[in-house]
Protein backbone atom coordinates (compact mmCIF):
# COMPACT_ATOMS: atom_id res chain seq x y z
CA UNK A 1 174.89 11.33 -7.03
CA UNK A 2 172.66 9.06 -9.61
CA UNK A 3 170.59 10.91 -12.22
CA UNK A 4 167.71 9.21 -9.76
CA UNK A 5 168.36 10.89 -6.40
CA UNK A 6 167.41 14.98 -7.12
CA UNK A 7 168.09 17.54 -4.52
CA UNK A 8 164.80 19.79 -3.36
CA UNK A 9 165.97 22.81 -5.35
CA UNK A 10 165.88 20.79 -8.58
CA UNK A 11 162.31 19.66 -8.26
CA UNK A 12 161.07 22.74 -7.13
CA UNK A 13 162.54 24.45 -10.18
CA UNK A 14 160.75 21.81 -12.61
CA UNK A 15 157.38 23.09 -10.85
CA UNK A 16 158.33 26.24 -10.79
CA UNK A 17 159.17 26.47 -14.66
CA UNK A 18 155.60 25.64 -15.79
CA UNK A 19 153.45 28.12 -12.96
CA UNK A 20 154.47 31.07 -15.19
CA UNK A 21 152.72 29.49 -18.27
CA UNK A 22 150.25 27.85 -16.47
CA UNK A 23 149.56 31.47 -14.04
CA UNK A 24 148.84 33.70 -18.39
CA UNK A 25 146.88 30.61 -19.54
CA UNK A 26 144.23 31.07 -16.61
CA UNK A 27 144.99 34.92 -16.89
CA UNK A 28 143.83 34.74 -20.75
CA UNK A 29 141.07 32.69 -19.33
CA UNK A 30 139.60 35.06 -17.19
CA UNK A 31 140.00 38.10 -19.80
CA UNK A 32 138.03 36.04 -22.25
CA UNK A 33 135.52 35.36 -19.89
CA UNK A 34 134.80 39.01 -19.04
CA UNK A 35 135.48 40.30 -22.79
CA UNK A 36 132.60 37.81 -23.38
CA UNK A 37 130.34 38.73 -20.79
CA UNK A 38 130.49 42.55 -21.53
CA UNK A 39 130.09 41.81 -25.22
CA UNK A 40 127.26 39.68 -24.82
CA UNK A 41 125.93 42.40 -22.37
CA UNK A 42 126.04 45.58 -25.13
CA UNK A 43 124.93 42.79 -28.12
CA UNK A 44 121.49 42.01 -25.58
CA UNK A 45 121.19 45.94 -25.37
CA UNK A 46 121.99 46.63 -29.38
CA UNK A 47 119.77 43.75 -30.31
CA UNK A 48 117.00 44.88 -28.03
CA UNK A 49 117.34 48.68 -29.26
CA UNK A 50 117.04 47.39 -32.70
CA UNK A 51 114.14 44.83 -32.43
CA UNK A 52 111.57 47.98 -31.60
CA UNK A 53 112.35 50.03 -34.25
CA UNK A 54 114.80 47.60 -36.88
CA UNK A 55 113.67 45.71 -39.61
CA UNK A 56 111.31 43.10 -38.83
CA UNK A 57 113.45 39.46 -39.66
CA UNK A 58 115.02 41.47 -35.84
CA UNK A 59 111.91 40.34 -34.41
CA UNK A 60 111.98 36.71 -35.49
CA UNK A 61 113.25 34.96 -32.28
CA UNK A 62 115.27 32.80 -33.82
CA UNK A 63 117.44 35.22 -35.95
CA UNK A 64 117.78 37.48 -32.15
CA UNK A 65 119.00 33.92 -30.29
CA UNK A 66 121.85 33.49 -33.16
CA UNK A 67 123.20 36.73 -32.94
CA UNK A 68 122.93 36.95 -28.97
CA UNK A 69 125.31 33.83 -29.71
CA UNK A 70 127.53 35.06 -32.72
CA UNK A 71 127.83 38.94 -32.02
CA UNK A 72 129.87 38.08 -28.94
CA UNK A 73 132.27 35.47 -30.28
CA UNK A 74 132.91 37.65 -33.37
CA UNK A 75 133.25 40.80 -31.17
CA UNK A 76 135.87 38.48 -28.56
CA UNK A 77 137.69 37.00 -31.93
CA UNK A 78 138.18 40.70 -33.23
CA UNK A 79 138.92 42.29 -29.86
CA UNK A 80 141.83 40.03 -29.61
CA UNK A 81 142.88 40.18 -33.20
CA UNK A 82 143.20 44.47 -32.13
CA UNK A 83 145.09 43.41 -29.43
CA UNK A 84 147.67 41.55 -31.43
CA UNK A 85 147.79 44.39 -33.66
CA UNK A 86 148.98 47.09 -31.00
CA UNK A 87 151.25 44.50 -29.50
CA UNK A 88 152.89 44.12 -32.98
CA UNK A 89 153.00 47.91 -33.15
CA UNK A 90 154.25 48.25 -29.91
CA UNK A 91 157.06 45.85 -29.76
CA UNK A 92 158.31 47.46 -33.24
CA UNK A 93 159.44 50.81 -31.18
C-alpha cells in the first residue's frame, strides 16, 4: 500500500483526533459567553444601585458606560483566574 492510498479508519481517526479539542474550545466559548452575560447583568444592577445614592462622578454617563464595559471583563478575567486556582488545588490531591 503507498503512503497515498489511506484506508477509511485512518482518515476518520485524523478527524476524529481534533473534535475533542475543537468540542472544549466551543465549550470554553459558551461558558465565557454566559460568565459575561451574568456579570454584565449584576454590574447593570450594582451600577444602577449605586448611581441613586453613590458619589456623584456615578452619575456622569460616561464614567457608568466604562464600567458597564470593564466590570464584566475584569469580573470574567478573575472568575477564570479562581478557576485555575481550584483546579491547581485540586489536581495536587
Amino acid at each position: 500500500m503507498n503512503k497515498s492510498e489511506t484506508t477509511v479508519d485512518e482518515q476518520t481517526s485524523d478527524r476524529s483526533g481534533c473534535f475533542p479539542g475543537c468540542l472544549y474550545v466551543l465549550g470554553l466559548a459558551a461558558v465565557t459567553g454566559v460568565l459575561l452575560y451574568v456579570n454584565g447583568a449584576m454590574s447593570l444592577a450594582v451600577l444602577r444601585a449605586l448611581s441613586q445614592s453613590g458619589p456623584q462622578w456615578l452619575r456622569d454617563p460616561r464614567a457608568v458606560q466604562f464600567l458597564l464595559f470593564a466590570m464584566p471583563v475584569l469580573l470574567l478575567v478573575l472568575q477564570w483566574m479562581v478557576f485555575d486556582l481550584v483546579l491547581r488545588v485540586v489536581r495536587r490531591r
